[in-house]
PDB file of N, CA and C in Angstrom:
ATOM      1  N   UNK A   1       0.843  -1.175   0.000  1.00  0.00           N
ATOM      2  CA  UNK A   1       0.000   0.000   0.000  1.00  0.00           C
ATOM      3  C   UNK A   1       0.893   1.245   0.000  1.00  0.00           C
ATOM      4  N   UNK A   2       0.522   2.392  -0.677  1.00  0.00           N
ATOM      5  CA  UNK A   2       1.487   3.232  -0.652  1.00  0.00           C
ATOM      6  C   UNK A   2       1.732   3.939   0.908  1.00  0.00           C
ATOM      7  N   UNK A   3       2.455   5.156   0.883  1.00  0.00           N
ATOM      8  CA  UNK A   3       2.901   5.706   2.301  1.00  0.00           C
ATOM      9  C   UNK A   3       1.644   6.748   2.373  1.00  0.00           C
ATOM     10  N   UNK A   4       1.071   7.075   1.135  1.00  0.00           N
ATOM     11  CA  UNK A   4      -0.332   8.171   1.855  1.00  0.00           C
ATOM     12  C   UNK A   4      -1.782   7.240   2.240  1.00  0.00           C
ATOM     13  N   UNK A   5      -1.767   6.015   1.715  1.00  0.00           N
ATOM     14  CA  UNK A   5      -3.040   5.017   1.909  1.00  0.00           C
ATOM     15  C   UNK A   5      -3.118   5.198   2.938  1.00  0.00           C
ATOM     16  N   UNK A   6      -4.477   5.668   3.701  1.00  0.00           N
ATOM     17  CA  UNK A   6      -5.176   5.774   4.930  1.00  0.00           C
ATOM     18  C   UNK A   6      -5.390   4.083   5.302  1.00  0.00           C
ATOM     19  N   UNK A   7      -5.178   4.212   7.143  1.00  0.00           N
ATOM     20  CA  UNK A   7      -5.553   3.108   7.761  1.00  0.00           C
ATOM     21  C   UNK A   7      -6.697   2.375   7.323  1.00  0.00           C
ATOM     22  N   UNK A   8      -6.638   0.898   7.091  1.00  0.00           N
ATOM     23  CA  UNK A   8      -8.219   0.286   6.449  1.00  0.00           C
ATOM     24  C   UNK A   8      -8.709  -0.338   8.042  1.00  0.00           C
ATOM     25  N   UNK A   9      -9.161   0.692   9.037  1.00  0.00           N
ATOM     26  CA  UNK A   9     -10.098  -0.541   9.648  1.00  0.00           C
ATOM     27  C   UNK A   9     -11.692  -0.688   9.180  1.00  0.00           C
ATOM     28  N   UNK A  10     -11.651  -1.887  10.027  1.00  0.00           N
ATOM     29  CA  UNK A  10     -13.236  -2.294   9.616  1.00  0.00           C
ATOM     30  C   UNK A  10     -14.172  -1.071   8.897  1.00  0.00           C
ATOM     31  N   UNK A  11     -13.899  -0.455   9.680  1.00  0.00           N
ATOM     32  CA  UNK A  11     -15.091   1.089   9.561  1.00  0.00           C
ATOM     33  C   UNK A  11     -15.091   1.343   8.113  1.00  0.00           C
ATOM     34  N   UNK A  12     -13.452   1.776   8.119  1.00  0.00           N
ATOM     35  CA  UNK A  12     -13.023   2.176   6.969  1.00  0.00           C
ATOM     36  C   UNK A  12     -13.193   1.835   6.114  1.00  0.00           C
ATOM     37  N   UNK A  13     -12.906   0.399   5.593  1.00  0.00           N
ATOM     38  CA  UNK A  13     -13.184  -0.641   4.790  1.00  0.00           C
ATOM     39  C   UNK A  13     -15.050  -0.692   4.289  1.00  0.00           C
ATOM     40  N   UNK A  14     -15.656  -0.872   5.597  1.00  0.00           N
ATOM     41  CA  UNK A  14     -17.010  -1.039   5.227  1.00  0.00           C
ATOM     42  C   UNK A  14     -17.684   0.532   4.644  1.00  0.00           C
ATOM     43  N   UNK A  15     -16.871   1.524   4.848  1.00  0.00           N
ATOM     44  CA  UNK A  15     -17.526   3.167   3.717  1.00  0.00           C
ATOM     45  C   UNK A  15     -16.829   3.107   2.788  1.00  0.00           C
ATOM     46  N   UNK A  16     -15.740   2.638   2.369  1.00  0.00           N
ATOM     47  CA  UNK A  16     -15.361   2.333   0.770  1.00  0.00           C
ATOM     48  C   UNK A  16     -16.110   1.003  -0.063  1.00  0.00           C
ATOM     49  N   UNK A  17     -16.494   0.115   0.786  1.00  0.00           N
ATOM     50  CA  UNK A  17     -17.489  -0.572   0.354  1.00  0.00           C
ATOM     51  C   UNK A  17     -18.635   0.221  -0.178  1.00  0.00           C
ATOM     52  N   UNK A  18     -18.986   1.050   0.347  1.00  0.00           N
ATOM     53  CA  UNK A  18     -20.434   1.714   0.144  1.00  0.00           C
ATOM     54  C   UNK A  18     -20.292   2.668  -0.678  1.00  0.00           C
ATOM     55  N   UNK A  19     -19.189   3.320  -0.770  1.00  0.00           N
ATOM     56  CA  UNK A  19     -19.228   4.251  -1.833  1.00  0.00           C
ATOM     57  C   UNK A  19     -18.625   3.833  -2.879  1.00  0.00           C
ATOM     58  N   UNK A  20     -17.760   2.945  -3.112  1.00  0.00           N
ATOM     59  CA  UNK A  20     -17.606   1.966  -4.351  1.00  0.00           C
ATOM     60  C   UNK A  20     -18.938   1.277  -4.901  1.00  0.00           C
ATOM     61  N   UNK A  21     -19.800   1.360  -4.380  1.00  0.00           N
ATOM     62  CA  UNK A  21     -21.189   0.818  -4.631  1.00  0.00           C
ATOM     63  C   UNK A  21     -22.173   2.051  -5.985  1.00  0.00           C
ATOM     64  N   UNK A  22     -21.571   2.902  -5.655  1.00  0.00           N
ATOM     65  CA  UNK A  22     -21.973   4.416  -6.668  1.00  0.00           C
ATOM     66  C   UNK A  22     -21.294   5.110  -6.472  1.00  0.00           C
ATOM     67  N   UNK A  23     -19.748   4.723  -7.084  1.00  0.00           N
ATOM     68  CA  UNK A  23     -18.373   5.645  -6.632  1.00  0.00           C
ATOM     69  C   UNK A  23     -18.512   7.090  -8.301  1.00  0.00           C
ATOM     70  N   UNK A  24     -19.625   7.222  -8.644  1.00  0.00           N
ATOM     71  CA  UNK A  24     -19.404   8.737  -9.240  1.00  0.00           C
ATOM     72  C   UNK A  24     -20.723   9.639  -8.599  1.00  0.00           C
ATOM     73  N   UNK A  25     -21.533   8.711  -7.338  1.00  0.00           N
ATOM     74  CA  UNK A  25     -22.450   9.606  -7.263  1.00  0.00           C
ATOM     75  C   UNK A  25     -22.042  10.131  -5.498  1.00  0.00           C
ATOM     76  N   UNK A  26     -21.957  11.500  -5.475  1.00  0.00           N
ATOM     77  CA  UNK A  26     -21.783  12.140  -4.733  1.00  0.00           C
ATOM     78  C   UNK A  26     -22.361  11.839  -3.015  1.00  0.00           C
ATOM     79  N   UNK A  27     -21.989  12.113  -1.873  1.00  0.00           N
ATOM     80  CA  UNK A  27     -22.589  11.022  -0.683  1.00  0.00           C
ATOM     81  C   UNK A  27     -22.075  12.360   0.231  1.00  0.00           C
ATOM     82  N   UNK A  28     -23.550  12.040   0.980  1.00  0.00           N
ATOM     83  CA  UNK A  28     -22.847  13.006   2.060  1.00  0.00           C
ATOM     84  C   UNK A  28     -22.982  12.313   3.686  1.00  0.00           C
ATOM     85  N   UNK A  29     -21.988  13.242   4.531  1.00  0.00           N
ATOM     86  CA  UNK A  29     -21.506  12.452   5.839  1.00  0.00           C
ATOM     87  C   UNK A  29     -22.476  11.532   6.581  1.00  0.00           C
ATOM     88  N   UNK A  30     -23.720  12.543   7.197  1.00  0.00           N
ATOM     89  CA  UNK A  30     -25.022  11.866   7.686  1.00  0.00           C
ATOM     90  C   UNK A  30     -25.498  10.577   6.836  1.00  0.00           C
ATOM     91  N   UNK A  31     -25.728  10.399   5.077  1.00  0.00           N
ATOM     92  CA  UNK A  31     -25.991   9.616   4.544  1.00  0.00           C
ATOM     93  C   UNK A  31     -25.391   8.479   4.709  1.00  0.00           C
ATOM     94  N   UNK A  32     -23.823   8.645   4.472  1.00  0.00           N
ATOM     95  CA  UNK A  32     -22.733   7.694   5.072  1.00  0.00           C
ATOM     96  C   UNK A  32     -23.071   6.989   6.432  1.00  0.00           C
ATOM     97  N   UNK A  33     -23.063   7.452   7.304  1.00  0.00           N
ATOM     98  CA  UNK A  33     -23.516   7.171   8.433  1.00  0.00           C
ATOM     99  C   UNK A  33     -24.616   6.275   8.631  1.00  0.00           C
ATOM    100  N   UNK A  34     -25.777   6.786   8.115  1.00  0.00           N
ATOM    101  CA  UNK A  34     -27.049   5.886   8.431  1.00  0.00           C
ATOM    102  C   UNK A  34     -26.918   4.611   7.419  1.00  0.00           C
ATOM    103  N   UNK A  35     -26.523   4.999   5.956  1.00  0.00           N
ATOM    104  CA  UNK A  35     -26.108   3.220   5.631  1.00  0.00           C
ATOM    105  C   UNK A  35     -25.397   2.433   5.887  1.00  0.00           C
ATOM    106  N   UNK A  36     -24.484   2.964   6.608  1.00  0.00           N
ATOM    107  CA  UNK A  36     -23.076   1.890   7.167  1.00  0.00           C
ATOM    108  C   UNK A  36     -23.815   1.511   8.294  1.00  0.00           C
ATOM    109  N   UNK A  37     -24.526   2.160   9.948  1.00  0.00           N
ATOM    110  CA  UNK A  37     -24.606   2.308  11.104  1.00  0.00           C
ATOM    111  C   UNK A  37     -23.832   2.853  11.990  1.00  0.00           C
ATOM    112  N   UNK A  38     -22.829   3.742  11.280  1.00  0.00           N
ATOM    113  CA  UNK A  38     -21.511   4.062  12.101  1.00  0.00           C
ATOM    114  C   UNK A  38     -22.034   5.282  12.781  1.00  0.00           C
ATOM    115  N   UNK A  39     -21.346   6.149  13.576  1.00  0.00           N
ATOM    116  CA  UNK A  39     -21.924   7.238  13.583  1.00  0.00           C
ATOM    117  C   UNK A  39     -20.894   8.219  13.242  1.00  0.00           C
ATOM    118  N   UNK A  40     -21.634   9.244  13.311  1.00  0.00           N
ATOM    119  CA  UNK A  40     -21.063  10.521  12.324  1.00  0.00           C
ATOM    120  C   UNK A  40     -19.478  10.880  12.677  1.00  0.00           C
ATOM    121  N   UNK A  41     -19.666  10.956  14.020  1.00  0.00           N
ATOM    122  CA  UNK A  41     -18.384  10.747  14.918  1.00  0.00           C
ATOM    123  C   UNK A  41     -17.232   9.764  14.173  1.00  0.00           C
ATOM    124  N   UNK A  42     -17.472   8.933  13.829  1.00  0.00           N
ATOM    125  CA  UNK A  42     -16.894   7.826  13.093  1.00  0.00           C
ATOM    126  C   UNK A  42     -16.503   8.319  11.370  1.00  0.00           C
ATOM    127  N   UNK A  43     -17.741   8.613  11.125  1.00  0.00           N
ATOM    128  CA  UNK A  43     -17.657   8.404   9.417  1.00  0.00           C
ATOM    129  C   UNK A  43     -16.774  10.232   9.069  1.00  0.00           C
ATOM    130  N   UNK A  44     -16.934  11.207   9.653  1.00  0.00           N
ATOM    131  CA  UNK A  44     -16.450  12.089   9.330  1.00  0.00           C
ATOM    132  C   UNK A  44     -14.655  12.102   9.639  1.00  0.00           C
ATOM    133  N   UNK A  45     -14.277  11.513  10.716  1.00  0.00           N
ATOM    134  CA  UNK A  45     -12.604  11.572  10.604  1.00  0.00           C
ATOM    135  C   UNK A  45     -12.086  10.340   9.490  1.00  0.00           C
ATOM    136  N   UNK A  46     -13.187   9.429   9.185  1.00  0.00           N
ATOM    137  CA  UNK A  46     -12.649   8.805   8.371  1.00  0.00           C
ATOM    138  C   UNK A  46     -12.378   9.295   6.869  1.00  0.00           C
ATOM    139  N   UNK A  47     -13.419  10.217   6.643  1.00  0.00           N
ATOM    140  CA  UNK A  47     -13.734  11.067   5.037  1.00  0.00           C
ATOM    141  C   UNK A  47     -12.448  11.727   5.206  1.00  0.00           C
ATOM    142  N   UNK A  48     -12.120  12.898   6.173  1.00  0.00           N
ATOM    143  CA  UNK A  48     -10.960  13.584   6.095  1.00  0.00           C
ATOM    144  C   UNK A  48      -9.765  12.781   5.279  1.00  0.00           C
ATOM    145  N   UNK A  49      -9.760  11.445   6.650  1.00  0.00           N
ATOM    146  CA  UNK A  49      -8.356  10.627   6.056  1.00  0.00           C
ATOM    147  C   UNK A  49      -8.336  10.837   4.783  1.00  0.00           C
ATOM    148  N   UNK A  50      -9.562   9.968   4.052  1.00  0.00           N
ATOM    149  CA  UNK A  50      -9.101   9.457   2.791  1.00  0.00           C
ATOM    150  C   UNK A  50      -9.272  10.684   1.766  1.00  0.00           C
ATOM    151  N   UNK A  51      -9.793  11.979   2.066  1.00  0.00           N
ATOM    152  CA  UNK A  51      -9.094  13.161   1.509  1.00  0.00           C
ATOM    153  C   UNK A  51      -7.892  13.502   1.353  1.00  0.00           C
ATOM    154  N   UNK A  52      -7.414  13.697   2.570  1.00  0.00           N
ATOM    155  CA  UNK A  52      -6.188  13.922   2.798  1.00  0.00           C
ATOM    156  C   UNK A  52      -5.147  12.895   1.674  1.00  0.00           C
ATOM    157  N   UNK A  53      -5.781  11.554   1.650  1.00  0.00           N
ATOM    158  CA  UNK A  53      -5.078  10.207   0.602  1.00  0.00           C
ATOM    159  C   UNK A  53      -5.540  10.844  -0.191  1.00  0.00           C
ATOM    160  N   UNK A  54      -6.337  11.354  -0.692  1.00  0.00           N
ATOM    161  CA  UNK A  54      -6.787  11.627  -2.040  1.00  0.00           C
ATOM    162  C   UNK A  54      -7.558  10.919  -3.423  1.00  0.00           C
ATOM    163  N   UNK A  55      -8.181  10.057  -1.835  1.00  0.00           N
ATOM    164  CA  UNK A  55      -8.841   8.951  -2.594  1.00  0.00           C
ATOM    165  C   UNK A  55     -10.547   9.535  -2.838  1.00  0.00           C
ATOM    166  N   UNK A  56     -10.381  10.109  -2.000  1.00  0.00           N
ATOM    167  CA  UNK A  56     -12.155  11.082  -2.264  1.00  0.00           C
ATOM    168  C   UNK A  56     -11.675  12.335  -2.485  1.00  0.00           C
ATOM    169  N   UNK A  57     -12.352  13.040  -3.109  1.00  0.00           N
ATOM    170  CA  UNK A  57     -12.756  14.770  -3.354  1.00  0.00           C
ATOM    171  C   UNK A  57     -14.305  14.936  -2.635  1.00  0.00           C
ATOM    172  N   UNK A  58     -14.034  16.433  -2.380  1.00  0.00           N
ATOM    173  CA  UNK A  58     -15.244  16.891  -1.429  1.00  0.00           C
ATOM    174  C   UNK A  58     -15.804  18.003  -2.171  1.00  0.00           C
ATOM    175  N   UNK A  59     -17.133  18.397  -2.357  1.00  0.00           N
ATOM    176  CA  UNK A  59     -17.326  19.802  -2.241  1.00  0.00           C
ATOM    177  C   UNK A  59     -18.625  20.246  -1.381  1.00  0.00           C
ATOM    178  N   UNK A  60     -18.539  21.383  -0.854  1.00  0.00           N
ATOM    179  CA  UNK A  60     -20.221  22.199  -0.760  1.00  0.00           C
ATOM    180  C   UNK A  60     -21.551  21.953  -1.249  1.00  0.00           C
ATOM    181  N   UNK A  61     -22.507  21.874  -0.951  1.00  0.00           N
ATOM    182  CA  UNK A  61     -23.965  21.972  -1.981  1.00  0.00           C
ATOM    183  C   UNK A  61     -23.698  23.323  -2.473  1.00  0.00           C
ATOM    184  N   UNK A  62     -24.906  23.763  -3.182  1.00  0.00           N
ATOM    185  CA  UNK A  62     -25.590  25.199  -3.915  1.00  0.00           C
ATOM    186  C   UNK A  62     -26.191  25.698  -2.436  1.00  0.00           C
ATOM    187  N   UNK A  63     -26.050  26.635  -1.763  1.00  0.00           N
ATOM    188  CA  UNK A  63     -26.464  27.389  -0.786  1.00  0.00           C
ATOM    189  C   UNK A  63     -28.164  27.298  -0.921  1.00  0.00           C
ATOM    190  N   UNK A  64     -28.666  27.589  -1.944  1.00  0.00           N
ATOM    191  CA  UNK A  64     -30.000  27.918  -2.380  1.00  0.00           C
ATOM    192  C   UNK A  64     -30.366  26.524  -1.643  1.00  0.00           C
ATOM    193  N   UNK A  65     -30.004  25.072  -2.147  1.00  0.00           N
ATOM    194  CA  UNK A  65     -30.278  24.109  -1.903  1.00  0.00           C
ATOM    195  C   UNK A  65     -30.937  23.840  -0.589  1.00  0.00           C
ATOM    196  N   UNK A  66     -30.000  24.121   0.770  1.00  0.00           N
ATOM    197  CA  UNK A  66     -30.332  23.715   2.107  1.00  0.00           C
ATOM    198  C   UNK A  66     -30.967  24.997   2.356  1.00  0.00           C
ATOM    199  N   UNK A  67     -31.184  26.074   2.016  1.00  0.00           N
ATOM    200  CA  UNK A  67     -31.793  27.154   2.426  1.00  0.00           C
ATOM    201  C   UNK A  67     -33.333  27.040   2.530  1.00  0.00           C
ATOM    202  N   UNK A  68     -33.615  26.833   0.396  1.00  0.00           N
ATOM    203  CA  UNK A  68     -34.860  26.076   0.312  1.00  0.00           C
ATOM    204  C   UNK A  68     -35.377  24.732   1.289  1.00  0.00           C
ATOM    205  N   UNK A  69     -35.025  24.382   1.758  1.00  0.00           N
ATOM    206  CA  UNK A  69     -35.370  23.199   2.705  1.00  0.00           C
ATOM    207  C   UNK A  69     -35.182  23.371   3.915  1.00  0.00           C
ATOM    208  N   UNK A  70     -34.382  24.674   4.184  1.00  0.00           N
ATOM    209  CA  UNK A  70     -34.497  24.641   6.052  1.00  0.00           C
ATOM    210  C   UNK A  70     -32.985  23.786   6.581  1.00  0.00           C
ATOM    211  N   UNK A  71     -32.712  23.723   6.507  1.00  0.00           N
ATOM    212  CA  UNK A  71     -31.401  23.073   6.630  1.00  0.00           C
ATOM    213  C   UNK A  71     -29.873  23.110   7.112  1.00  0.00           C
ATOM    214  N   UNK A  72     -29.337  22.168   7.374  1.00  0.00           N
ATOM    215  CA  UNK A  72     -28.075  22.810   7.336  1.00  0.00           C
ATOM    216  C   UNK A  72     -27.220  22.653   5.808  1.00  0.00           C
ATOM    217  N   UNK A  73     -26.278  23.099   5.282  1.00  0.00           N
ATOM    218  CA  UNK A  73     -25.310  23.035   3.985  1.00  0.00           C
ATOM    219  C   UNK A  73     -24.618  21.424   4.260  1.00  0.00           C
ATOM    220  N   UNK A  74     -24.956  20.945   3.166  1.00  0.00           N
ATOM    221  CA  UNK A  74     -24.319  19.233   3.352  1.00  0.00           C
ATOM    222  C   UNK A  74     -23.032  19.439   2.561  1.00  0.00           C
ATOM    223  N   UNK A  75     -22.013  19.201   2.808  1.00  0.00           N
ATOM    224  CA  UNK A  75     -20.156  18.279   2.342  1.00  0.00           C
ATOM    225  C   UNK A  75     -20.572  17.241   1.345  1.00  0.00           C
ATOM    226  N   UNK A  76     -20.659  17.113   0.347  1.00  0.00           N
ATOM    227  CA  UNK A  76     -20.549  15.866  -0.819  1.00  0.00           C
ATOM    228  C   UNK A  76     -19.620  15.406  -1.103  1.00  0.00           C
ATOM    229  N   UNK A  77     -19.429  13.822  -0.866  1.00  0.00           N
ATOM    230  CA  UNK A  77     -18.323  13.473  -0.703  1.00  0.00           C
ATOM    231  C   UNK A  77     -18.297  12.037  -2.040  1.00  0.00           C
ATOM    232  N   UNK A  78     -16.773  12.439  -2.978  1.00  0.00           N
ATOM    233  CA  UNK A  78     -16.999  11.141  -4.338  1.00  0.00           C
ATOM    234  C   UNK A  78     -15.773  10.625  -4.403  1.00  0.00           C
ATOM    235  N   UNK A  79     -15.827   9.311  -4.819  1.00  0.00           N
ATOM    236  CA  UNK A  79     -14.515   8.750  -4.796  1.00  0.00           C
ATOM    237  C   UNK A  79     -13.465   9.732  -5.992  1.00  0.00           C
ATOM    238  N   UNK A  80     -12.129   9.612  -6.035  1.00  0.00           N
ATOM    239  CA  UNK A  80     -11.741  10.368  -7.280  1.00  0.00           C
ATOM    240  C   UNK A  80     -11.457   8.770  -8.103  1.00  0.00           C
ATOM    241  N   UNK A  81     -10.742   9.317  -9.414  1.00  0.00           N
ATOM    242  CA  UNK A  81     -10.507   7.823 -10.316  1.00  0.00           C
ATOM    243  C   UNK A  81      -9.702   6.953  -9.540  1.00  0.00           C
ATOM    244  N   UNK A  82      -8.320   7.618  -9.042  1.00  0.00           N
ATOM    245  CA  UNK A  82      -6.984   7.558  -8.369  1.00  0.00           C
ATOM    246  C   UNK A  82      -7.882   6.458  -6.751  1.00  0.00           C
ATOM    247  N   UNK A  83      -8.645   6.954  -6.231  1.00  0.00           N
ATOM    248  CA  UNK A  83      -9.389   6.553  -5.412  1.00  0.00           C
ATOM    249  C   UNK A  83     -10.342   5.298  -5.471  1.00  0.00           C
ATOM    250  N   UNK A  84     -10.721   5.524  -6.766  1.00  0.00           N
ATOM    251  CA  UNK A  84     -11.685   4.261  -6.751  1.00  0.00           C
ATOM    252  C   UNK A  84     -10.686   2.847  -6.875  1.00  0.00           C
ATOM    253  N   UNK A  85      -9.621   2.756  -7.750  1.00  0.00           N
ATOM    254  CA  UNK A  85      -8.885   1.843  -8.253  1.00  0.00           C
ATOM    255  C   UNK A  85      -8.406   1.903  -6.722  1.00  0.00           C
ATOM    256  N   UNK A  86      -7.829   3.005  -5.929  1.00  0.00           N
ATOM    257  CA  UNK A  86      -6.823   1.906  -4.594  1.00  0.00           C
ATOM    258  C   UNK A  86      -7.990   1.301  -4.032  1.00  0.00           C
ATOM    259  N   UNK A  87      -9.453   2.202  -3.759  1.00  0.00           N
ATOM    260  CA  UNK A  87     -10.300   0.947  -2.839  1.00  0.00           C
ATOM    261  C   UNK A  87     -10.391  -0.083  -3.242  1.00  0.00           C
ATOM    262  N   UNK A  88     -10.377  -0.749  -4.797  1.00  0.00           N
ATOM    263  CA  UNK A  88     -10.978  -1.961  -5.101  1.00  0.00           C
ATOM    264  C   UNK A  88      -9.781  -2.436  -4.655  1.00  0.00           C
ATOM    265  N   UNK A  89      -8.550  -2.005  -4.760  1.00  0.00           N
ATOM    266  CA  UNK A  89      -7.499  -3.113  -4.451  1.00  0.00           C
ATOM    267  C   UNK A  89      -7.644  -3.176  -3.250  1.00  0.00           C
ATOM    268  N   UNK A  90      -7.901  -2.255  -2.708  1.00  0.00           N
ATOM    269  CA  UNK A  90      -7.139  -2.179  -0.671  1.00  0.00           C
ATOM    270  C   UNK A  90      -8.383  -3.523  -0.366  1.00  0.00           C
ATOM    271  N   UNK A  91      -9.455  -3.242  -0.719  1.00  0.00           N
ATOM    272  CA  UNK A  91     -10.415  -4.140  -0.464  1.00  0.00           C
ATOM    273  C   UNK A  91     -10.604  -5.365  -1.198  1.00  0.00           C
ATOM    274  N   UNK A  92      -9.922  -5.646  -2.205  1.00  0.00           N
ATOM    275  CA  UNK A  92      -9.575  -7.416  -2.284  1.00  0.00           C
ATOM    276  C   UNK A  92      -8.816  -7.888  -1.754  1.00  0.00           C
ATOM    277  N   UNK A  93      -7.209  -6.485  -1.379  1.00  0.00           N
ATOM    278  CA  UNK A  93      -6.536  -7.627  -0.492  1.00  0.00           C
ATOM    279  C   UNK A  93      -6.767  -7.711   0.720  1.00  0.00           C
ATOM    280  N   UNK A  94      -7.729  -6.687   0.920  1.00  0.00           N
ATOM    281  CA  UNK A  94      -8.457  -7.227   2.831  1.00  0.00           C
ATOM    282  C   UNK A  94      -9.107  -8.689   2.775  1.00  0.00           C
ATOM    283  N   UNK A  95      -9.948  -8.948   1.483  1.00  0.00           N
ATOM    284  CA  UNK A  95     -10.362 -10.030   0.995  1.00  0.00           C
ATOM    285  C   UNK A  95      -9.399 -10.868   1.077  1.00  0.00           C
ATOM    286  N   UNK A  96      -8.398 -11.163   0.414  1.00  0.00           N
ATOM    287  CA  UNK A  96      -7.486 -12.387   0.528  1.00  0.00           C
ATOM    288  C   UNK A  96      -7.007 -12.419   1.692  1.00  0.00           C
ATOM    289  N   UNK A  97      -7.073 -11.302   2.586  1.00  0.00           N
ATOM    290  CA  UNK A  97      -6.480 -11.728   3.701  1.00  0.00           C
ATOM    291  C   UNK A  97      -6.920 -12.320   4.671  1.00  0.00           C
ATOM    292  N   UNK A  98      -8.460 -12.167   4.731  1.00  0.00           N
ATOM    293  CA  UNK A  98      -9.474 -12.280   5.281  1.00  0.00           C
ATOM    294  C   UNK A  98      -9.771 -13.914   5.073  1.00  0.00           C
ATOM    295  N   UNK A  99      -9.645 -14.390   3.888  1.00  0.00           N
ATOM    296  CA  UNK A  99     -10.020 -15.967   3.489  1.00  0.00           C
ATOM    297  C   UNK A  99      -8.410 -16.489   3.762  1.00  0.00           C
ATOM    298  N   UNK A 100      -7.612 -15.886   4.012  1.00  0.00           N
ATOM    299  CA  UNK A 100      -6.408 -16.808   4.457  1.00  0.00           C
ATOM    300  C   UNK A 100      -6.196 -17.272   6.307  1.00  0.00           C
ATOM    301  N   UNK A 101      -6.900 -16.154   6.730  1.00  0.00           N
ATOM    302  CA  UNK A 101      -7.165 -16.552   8.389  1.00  0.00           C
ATOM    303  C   UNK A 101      -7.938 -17.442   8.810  1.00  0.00           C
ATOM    304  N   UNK A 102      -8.022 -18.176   9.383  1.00  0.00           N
ATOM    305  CA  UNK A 102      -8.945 -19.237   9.645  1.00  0.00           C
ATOM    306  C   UNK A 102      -9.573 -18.991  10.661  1.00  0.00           C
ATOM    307  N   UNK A 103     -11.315 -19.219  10.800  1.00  0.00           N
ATOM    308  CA  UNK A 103     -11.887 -18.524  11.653  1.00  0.00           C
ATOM    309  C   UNK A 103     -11.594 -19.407  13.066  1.00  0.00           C
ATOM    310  N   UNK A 104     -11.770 -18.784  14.066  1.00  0.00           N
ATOM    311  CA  UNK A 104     -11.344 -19.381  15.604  1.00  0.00           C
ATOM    312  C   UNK A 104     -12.851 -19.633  16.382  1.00  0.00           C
ATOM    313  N   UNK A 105     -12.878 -21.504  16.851  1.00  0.00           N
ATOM    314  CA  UNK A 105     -14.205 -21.461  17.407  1.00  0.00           C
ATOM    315  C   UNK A 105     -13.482 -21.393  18.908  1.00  0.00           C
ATOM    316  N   UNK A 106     -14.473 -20.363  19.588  1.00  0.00           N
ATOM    317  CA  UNK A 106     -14.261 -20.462  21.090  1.00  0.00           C
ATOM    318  C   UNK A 106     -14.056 -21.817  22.112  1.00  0.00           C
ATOM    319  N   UNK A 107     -15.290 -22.818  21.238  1.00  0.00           N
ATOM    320  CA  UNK A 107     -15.090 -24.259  21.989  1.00  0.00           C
ATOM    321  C   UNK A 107     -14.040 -25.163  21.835  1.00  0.00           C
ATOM    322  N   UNK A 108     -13.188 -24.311  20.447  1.00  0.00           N
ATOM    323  CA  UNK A 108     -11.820 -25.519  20.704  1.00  0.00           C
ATOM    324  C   UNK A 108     -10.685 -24.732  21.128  1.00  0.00           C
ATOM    325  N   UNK A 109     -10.818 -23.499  21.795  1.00  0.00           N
ATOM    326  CA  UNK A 109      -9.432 -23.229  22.314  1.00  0.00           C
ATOM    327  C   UNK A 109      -9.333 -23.375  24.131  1.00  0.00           C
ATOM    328  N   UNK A 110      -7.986 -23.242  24.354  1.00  0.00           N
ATOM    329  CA  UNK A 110      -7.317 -24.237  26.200  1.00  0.00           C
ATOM    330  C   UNK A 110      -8.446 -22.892  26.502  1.00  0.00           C
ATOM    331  N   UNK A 111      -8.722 -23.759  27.759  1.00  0.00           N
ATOM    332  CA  UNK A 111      -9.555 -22.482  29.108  1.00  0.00           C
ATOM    333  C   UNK A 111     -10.982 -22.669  28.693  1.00  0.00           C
ATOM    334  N   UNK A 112     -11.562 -22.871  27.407  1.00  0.00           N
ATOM    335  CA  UNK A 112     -12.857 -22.501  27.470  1.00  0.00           C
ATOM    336  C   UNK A 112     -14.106 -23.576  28.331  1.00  0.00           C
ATOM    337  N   UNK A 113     -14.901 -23.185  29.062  1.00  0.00           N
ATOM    338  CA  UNK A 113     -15.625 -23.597  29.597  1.00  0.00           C
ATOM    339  C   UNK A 113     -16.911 -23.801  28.764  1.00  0.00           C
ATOM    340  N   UNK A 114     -18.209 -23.941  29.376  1.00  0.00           N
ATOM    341  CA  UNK A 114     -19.364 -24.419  28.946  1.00  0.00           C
ATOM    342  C   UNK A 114     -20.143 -23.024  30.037  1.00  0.00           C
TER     343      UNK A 114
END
């Protein structure tokens, strides 16, 4: 992975899932949030990161937009090209890594009780 690739945890992993799902249509933080279950707290330091990587671009709505509706101004957040290609990789090789671990049953390791 290169030296700017943002940390993949779970979190992480599961909002590049989701926005690789309609990686040219624009997503904003709250939206993020309620389809993953994460909370905002969560999904917004993660958007920064992968700005900062430069794997998403951000912009503003149209002011008119949230005005007409009462609102607050929503952050739209899209994968860039550069972005979409590292998620699919970062996220197959979470995939291979993932089918190379073997899952652990609690009832066959020392100590466990009933």
């Amino acid at each position: 992975m290169p030296a700017n690739a943002p940390r993949l945890t779970p979190q992480t992993t599961q909002l590049l899932a989701l926005l690789l799902a309609t990686p040219t249509e624009p997503r904003y933080g709250r939206d993020l949030a309620r389809e993953t279950g994460l909370k905002t707290g969560t999904v917004h330091p993660i958007l920064a990161r992968l700005e900062l990587a430069g794997w998403i671009d951000s912009f503003w709505e149209d002011p008119a937009e949230h005005e007409d509706q009462g609102r607050p101004r929503r952050r739209y957040y899209r994968l860039t090209d550069d972005g979409e290609r590292a998620a699919r990789a970062a996220l197959a090789d979470t995939a291979r890594q993932s089918a190379r671990t073997p899952a652990t049953n609690l009832r066959t390791q020392p100590g466990y009780q009933w």
